[in-house]
Each structure stands twice: as structure tokens, then as C-alpha cells.
C-alpha atoms as a PDB file:
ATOM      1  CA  UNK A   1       0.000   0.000   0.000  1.00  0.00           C
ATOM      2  CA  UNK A   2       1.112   3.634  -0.646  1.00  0.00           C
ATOM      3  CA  UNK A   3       1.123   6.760   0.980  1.00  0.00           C
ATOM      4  CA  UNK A   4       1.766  10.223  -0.195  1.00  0.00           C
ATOM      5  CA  UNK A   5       1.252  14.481   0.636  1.00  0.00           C
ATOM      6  CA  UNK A   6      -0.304  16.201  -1.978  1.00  0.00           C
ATOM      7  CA  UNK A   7      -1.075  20.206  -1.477  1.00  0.00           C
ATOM      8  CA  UNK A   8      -4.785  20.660  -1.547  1.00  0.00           C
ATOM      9  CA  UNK A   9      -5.260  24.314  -2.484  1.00  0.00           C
ATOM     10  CA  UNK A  10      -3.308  25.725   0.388  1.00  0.00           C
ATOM     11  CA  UNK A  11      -3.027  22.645   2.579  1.00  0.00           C
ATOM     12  CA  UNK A  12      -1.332  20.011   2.844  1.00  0.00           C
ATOM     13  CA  UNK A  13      -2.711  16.633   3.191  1.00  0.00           C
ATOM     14  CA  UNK A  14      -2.109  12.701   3.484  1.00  0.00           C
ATOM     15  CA  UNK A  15      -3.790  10.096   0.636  1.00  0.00           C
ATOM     16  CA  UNK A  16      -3.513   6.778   0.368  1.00  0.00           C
ATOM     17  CA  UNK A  17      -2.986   5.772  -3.795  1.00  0.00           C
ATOM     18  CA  UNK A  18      -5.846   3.416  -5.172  1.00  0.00           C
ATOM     19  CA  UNK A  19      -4.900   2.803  -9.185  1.00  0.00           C
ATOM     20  CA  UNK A  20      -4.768   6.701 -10.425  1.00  0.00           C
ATOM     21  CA  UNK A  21      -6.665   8.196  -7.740  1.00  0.00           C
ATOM     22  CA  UNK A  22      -6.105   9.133  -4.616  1.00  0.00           C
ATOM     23  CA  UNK A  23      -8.089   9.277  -1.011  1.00  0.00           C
ATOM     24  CA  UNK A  24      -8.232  11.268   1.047  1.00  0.00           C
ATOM     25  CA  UNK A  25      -6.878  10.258   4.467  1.00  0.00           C
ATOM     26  CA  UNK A  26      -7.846  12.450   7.822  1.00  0.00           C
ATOM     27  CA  UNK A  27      -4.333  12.492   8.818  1.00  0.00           C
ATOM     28  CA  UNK A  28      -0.816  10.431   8.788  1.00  0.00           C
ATOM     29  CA  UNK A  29      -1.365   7.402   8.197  1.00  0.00           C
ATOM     30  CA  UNK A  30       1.331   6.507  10.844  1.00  0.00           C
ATOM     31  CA  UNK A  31      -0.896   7.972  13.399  1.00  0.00           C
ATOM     32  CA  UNK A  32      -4.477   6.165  12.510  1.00  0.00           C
ATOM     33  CA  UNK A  33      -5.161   7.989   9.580  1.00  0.00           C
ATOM     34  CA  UNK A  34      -8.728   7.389   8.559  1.00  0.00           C
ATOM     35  CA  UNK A  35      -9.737   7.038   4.889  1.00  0.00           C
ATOM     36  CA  UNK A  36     -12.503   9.274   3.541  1.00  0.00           C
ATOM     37  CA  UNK A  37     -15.063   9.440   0.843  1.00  0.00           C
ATOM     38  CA  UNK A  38     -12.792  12.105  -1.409  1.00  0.00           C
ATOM     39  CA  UNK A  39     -10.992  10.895  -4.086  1.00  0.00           C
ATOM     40  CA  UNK A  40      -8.835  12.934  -6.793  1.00  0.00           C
ATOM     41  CA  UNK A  41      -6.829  12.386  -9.665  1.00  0.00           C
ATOM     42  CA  UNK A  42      -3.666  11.935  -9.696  1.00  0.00           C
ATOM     43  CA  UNK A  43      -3.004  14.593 -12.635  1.00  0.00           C
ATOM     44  CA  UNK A  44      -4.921  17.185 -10.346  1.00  0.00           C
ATOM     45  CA  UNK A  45      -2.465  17.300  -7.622  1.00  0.00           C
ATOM     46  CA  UNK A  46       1.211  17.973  -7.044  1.00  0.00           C
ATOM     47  CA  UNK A  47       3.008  15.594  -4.530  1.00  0.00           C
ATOM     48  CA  UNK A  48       5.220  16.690  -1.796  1.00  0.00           C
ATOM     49  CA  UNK A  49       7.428  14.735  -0.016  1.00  0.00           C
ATOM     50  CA  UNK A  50       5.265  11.743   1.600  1.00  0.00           C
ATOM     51  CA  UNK A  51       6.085  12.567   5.485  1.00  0.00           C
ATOM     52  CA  UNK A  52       7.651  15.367   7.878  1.00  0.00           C
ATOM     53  CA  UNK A  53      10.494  14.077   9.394  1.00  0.00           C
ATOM     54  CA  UNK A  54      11.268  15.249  13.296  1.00  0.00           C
ATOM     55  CA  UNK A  55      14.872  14.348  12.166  1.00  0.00           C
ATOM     56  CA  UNK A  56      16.441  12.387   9.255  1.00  0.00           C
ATOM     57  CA  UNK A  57      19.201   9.886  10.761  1.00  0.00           C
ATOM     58  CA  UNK A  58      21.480   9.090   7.826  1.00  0.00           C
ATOM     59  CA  UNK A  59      23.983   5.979   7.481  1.00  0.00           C
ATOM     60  CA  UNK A  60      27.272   6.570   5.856  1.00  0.00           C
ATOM     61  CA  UNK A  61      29.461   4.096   4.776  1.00  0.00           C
ATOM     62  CA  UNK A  62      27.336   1.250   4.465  1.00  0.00           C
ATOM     63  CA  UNK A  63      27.882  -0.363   1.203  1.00  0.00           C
ATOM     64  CA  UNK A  64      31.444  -2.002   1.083  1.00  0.00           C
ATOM     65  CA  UNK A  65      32.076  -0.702  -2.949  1.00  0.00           C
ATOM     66  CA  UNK A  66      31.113   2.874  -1.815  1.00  0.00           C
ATOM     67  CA  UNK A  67      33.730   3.070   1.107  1.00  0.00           C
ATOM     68  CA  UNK A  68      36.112   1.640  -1.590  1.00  0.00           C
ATOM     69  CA  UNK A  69      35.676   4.183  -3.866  1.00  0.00           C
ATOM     70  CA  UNK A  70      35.309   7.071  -1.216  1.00  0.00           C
ATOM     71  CA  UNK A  71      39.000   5.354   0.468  1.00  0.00           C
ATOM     72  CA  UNK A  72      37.543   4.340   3.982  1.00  0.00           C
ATOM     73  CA  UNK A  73      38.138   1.879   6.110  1.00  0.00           C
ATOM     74  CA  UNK A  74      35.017  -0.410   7.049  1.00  0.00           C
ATOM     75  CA  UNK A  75      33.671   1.161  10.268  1.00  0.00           C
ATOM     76  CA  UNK A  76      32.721  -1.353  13.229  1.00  0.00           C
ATOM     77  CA  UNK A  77      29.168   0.708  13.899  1.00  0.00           C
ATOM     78  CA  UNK A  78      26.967   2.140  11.656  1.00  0.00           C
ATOM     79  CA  UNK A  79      28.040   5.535  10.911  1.00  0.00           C
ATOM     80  CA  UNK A  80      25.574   8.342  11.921  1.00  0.00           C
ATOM     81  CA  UNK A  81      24.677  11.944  11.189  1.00  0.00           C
ATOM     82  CA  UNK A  82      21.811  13.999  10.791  1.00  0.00           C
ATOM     83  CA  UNK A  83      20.256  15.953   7.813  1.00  0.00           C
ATOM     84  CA  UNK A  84      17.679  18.847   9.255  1.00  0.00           C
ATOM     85  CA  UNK A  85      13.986  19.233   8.467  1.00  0.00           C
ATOM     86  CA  UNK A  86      14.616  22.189   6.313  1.00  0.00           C
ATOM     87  CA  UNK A  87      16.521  20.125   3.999  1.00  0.00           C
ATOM     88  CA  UNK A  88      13.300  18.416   2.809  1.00  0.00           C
ATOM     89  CA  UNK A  89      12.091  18.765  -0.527  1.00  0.00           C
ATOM     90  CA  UNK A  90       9.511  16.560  -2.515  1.00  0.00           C
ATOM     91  CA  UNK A  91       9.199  15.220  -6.265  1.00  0.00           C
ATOM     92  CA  UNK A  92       9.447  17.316  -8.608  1.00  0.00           C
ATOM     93  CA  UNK A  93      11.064  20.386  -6.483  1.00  0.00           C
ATOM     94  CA  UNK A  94      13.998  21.832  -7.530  1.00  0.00           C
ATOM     95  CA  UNK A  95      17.727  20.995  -5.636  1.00  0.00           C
ATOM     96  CA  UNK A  96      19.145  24.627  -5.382  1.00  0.00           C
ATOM     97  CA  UNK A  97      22.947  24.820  -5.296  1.00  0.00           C
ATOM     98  CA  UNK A  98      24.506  26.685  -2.455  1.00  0.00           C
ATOM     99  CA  UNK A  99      26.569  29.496  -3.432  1.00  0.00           C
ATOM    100  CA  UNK A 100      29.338  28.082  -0.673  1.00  0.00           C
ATOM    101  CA  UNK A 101      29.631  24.726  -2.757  1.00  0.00           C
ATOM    102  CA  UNK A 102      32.047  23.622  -5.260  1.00  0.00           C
ATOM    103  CA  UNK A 103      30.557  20.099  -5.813  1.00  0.00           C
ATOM    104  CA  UNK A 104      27.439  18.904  -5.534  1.00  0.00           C
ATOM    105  CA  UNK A 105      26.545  15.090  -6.145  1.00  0.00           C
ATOM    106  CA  UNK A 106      23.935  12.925  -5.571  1.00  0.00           C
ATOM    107  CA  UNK A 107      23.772   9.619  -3.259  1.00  0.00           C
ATOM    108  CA  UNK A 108      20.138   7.677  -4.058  1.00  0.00           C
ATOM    109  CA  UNK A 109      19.094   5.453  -1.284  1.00  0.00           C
ATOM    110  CA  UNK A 110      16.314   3.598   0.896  1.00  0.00           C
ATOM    111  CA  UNK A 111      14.662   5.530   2.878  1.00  0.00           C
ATOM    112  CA  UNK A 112      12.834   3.544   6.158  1.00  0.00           C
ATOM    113  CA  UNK A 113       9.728   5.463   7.480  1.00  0.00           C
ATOM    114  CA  UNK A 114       9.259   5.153  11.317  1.00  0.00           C
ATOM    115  CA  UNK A 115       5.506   4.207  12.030  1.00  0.00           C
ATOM    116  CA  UNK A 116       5.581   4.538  16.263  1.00  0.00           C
ATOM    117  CA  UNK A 117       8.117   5.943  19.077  1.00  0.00           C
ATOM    118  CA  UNK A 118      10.897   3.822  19.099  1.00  0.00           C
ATOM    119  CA  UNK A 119      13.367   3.745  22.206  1.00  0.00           C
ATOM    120  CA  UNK A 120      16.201   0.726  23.001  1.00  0.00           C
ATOM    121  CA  UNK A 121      14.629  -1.832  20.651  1.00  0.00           C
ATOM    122  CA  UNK A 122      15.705  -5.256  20.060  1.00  0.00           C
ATOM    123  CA  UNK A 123      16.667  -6.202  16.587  1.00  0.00           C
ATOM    124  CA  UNK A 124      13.877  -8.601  16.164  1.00  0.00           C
ATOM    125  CA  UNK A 125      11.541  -6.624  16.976  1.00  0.00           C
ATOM    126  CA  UNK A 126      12.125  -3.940  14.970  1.00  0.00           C
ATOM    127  CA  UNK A 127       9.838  -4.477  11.801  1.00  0.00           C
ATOM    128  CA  UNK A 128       6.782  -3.083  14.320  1.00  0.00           C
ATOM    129  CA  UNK A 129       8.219  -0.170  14.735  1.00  0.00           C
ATOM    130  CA  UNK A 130       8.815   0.471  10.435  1.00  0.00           C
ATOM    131  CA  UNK A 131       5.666   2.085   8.735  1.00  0.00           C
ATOM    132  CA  UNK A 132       7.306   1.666   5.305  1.00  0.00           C
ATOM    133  CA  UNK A 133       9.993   2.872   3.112  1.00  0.00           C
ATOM    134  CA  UNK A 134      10.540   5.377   0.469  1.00  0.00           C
ATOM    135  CA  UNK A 135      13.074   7.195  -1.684  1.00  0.00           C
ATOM    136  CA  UNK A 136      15.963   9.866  -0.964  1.00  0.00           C
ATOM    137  CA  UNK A 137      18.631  11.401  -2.377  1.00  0.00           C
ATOM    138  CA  UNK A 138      21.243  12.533   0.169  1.00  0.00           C
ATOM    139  CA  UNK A 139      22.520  15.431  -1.513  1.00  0.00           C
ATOM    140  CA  UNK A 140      26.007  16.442  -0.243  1.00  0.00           C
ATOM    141  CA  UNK A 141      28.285  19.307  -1.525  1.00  0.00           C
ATOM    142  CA  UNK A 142      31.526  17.013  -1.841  1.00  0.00           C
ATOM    143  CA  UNK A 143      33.895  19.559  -1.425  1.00  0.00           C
ATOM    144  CA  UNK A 144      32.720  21.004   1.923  1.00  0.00           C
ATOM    145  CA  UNK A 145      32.531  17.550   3.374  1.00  0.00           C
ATOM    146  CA  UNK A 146      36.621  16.740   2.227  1.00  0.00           C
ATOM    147  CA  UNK A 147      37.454  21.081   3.810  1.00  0.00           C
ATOM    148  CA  UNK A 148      35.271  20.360   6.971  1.00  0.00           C
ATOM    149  CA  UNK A 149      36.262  16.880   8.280  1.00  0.00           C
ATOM    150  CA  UNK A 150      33.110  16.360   9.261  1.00  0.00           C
ATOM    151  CA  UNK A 151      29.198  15.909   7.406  1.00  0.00           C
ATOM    152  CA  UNK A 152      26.940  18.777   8.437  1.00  0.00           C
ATOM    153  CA  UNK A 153      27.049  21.836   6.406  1.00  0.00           C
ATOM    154  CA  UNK A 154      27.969  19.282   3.264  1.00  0.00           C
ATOM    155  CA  UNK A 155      24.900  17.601   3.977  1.00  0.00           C
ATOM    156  CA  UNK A 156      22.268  19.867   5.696  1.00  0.00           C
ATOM    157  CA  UNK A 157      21.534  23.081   3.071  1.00  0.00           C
ATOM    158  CA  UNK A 158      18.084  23.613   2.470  1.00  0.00           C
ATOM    159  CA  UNK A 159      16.802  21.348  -0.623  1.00  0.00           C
ATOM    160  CA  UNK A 160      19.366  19.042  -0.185  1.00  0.00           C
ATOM    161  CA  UNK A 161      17.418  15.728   1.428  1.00  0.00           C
ATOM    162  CA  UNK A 162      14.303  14.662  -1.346  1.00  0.00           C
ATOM    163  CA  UNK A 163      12.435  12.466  -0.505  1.00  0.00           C
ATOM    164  CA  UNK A 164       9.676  10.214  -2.127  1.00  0.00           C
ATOM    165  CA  UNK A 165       7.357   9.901  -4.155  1.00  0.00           C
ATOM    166  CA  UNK A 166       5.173   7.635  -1.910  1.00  0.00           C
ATOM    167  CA  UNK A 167       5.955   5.754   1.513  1.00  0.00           C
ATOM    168  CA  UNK A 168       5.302   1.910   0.243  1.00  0.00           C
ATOM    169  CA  UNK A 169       4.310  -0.861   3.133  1.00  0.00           C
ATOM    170  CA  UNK A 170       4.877  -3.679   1.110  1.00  0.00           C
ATOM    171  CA  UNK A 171       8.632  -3.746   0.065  1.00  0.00           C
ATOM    172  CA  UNK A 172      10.993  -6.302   0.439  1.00  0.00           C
ATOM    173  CA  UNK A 173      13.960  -5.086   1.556  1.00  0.00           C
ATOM    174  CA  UNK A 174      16.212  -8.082   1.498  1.00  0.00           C
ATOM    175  CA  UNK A 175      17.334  -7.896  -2.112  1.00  0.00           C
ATOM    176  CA  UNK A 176      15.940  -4.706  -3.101  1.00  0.00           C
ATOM    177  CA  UNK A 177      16.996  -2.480  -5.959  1.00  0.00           C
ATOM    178  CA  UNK A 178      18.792   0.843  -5.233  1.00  0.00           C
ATOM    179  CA  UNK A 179      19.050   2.875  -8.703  1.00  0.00           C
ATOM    180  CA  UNK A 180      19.906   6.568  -9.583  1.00  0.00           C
ATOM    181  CA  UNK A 181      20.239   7.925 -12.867  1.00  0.00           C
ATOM    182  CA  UNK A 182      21.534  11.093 -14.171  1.00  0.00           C
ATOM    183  CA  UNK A 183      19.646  12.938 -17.040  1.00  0.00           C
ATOM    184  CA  UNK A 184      18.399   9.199 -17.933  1.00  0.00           C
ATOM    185  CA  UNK A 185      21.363   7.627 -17.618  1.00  0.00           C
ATOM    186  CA  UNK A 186      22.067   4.867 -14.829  1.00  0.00           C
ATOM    187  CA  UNK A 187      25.417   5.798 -12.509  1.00  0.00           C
ATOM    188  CA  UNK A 188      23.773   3.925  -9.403  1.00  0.00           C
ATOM    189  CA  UNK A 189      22.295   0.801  -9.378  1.00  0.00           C
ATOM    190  CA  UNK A 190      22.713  -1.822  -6.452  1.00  0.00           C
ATOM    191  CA  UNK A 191      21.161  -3.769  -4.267  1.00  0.00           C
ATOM    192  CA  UNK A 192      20.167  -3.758  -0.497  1.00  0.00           C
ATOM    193  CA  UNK A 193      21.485  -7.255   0.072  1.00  0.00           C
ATOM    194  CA  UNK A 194      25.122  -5.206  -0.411  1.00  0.00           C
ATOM    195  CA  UNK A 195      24.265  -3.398   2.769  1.00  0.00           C
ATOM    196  CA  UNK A 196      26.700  -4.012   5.959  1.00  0.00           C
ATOM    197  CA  UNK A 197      24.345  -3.358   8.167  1.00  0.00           C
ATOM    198  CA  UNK A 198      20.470  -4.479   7.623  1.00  0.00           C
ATOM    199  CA  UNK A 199      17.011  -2.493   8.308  1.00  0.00           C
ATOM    200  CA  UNK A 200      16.395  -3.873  11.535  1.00  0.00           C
ATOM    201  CA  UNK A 201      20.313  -3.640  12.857  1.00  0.00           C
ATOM    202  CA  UNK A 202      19.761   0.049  11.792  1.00  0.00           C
ATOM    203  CA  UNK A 203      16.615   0.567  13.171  1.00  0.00           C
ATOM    204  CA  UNK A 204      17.926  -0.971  16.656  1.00  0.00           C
ATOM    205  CA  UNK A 205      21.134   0.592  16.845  1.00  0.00           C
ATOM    206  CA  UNK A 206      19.726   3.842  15.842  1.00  0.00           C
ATOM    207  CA  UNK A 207      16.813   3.786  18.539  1.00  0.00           C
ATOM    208  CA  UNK A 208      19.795   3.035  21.633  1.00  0.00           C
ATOM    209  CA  UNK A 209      21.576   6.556  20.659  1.00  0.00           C
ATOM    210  CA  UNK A 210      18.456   8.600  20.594  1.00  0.00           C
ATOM    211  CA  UNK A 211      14.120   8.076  20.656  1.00  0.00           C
ATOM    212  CA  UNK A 212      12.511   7.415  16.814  1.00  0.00           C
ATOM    213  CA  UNK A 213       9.404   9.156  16.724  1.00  0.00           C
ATOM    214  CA  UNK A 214       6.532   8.402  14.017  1.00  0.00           C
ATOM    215  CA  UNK A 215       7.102  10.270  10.492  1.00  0.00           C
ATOM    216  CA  UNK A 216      11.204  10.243  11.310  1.00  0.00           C
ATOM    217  CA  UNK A 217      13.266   9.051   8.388  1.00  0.00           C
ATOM    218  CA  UNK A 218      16.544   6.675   8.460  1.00  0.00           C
ATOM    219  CA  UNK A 219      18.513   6.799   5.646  1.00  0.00           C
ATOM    220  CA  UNK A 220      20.077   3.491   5.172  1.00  0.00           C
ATOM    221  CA  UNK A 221      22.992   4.868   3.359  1.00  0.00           C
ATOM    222  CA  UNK A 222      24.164   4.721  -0.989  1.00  0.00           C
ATOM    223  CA  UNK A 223      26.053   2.004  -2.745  1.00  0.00           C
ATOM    224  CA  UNK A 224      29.011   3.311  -5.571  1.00  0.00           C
ATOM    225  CA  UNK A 225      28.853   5.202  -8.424  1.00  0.00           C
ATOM    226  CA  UNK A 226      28.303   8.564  -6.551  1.00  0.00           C
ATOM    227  CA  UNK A 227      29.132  11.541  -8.768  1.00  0.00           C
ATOM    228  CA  UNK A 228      28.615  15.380  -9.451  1.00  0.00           C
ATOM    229  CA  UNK A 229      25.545  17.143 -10.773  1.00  0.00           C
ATOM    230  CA  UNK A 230      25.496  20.045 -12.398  1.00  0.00           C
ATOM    231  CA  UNK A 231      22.866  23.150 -12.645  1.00  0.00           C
ATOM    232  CA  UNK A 232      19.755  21.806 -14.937  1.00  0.00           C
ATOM    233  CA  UNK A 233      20.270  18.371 -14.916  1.00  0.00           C
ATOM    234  CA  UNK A 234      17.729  15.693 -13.817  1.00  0.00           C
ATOM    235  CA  UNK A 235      18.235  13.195 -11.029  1.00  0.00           C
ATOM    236  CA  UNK A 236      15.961  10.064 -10.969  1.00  0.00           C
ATOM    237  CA  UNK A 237      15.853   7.617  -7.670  1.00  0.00           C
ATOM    238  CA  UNK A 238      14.108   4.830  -7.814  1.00  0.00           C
ATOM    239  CA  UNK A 239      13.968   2.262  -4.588  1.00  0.00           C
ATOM    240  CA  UNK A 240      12.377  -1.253  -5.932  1.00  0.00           C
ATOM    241  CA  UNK A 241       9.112  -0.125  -7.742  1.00  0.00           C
ATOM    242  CA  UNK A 242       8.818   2.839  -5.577  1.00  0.00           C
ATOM    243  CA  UNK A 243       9.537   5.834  -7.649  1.00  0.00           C
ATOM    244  CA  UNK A 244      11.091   7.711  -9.581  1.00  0.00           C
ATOM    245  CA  UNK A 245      11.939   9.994  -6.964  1.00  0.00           C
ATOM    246  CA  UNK A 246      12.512  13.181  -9.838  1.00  0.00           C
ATOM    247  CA  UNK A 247      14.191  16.807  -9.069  1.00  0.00           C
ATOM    248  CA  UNK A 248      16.094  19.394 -10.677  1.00  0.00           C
ATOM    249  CA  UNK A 249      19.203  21.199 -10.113  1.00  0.00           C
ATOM    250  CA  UNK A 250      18.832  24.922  -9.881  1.00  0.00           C
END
């Protein structure tokens, strides 16, 4: 089943998608959301990004060829840092280049939606704390991350964490496609089943360094083939059949 924000005249609001249409849905579905009697088409609304994260916890380093190719050593624990609210865009919006920044690439990967407060959580328990998954593109200004020595202004600007199109509940995650492509050409495509460390390792380890609230995202990090983007070219993520995830570079 899928999920989504469209903007309603001047609100925003959660559907569920049904074929082309989509219903209307009183409020997250995370948080009950009930399913109404309106239904739209698709072509009459514009999709924002499917939730709005408290925090997005990203994952670095967790496909072995991309810490080849970025020349790191395998870290023993999942590799954390943070990517702000602001820095949330949906399909279809544009990327807008910092003035500060050199490089800018793009990094597609799976994006796991947190469906209730999570807190010290056991690894096997963790699937009933997922909602679903969805798309993102961890957009990172290369050259600030190699001056600064460390991830947050390369990775926090405003318009620099899309995310969508839709939050799926029914994706399987164990050998899962993870594809980007660059003004229709592919420069990304792996697999999930690459991944050092698994949803539910992430979703445990992450919930015993700080509390997962409903709506949060973890980004489960981006297999090789990273690369720059440059001003009017199109970036396409697609996550298993969920997508494509579609923005611009202004």
C-alpha cells in the first residue's frame, strides 16, 4: 500500500494511492489515519514529499564498494549523522545549489519510514516499529565535506534531502533495488542485500543513541557510483518499484 502528501489548495494533506486516484486520508497514516469518501486524480495534484520528518538519521558508509571508492576503512558501527527538516524537498522540487559549494553530487538510497516511538529496541523486533519505506537522495556538496572533516554543512543546506514519491508498506527489503540515474542515464544501481548493516540492525542501533518518533526518516545509506551534478540536470531515484523519486538542479 502507498502513501503520499499532496497540497490541496493551500493545505497540505495525506492520501492513500488506489490505481490513479487518490483518497483522502484524515491524517498520517502513521498515526491512525482514517480514509474518507474524497478521491482525486492523480493529474490534479502535485506531490510533496510523503512525510515530515522530526529528524532524518542518515547511514554513511554502508555499502562495502562505496567506502572503496570514497578510500575508507570499514567502520565497526553504523556511521551516523543527521540531515535537518529544512533540507526536505519533494518530487518534482527543484535541488538549489549553495553558493558556498564547489561540488554537488547525488547519493540515491532507501529511505525507512518510522511508524511509532521507538526507544532501546531489540533487533527482532524492529519491523513493528517500520511504517514503510521510500526514496531519498542525500545530496552532499563534496567539497565542503573533504574542507570540513566532518558531514553537516555538506549535507544539511536547504533542498538538499528529497524524498519520495510515496511511503510503500509492502517492500521487500532483502534484495531490493537501489538505482539513480543522471539525465536518464544509470550511474547507481545496487542492491540492499550489499548493505553491511540491515534495516532492523539500523533501526535498533539507531533507537539506543536517541528516541525514533513516528514520520522520522533513516537513511540506510548509498552504494558506488556517486558523482557530481550540475545546474539543470535531472536526477531520478528509484527504490524497488517505488519511484522515480525526480528533481532538478537549480
Amino acid at each position: 500500500m502507498r502513501f503520499g502528501r499532496v497540497m490541496r489548495g493551500t493545505r497540505a494533506v495525506f492520501v492513500r494511492l488506489e490505481g490513479d486516484t487518490l483518497r483522502l486520508l484524515t491524517r498520517a497514516p502513521w498515526a491512525g489515519g482514517v480514509a474518507l469518501d474524497e478521491v482525486w486524480s492523480m493529474s490534479d495534484n502535485r506531490l510533496l514529499a510523503p512525510c515530515v520528518p522530526g529528524k532524518i538519521v542518515c547511514v554513511g558508509l554502508n555499502y562495502a564498494d562505496h567506502i572503496a571508492e570514497m578510500g575508507e576503512a570499514q567502520p565497526a558501527d553504523p556511521v551516523l549523522f543527521l540531515k535537518p527538516p529544512s533540507s526536505v524537498i519533494g518530487p518534482g522540487d527543484t535541488i538549489r545549489w549553495p553558493a558556498m559549494a564547489g561540488q554537488v553530487d547525488y547519493e540515491g538510497e532507501l529511505g525507512i519510514v518510522i511508524g511509532k516511538t521507538a526507544k532501546n529496541i531489540e533487533k527482532q523486533d524492529a519491523e513493528r516499529y517500520i511504517f514503510g519505506y521510500t526514496c531519498v537522495n542525500d545530496v552532499t556538496a563534496r567539497d565542503l565535506q573533504a574542507r570540513d572533516g566532518q558531514w553537516t554543512r555538506a549535507k544539511g543546506f536547504d533542498t538538499f534531502c528529497p524524498l519520495g514519491p510515496w511511503v510503500e508498506t509492502e517492500l521487500y527489503t532483502g534484495d531490493c533495488l537501489v538505482q539513480t540515474s543522471l539525465n536518464g542515464e544509470i550511474v547507481q544501481r545496487s542492491s540492499t542485500a550489499h548493505m553491511i548493516h540491515g534495516i532492523a540492525a539500523l533501526v535498533s542501533f539507531v533507537s539506543r543513541v536517541m528516541t525514533l518518533q513516528p514520520g522520522d526518516v533513516i537513511a540506510t545509506g548509498t552504494p558506488s557510483g556517486i558523482g557530481p551534478m550540475q545546474a539543470g540536470d535531472t536526477v531520478q531515484i528509484t527504490v524497488g518499484d517505488i519511484g522515480p523519486l525526480t528533481n532538478i538542479i537549480g
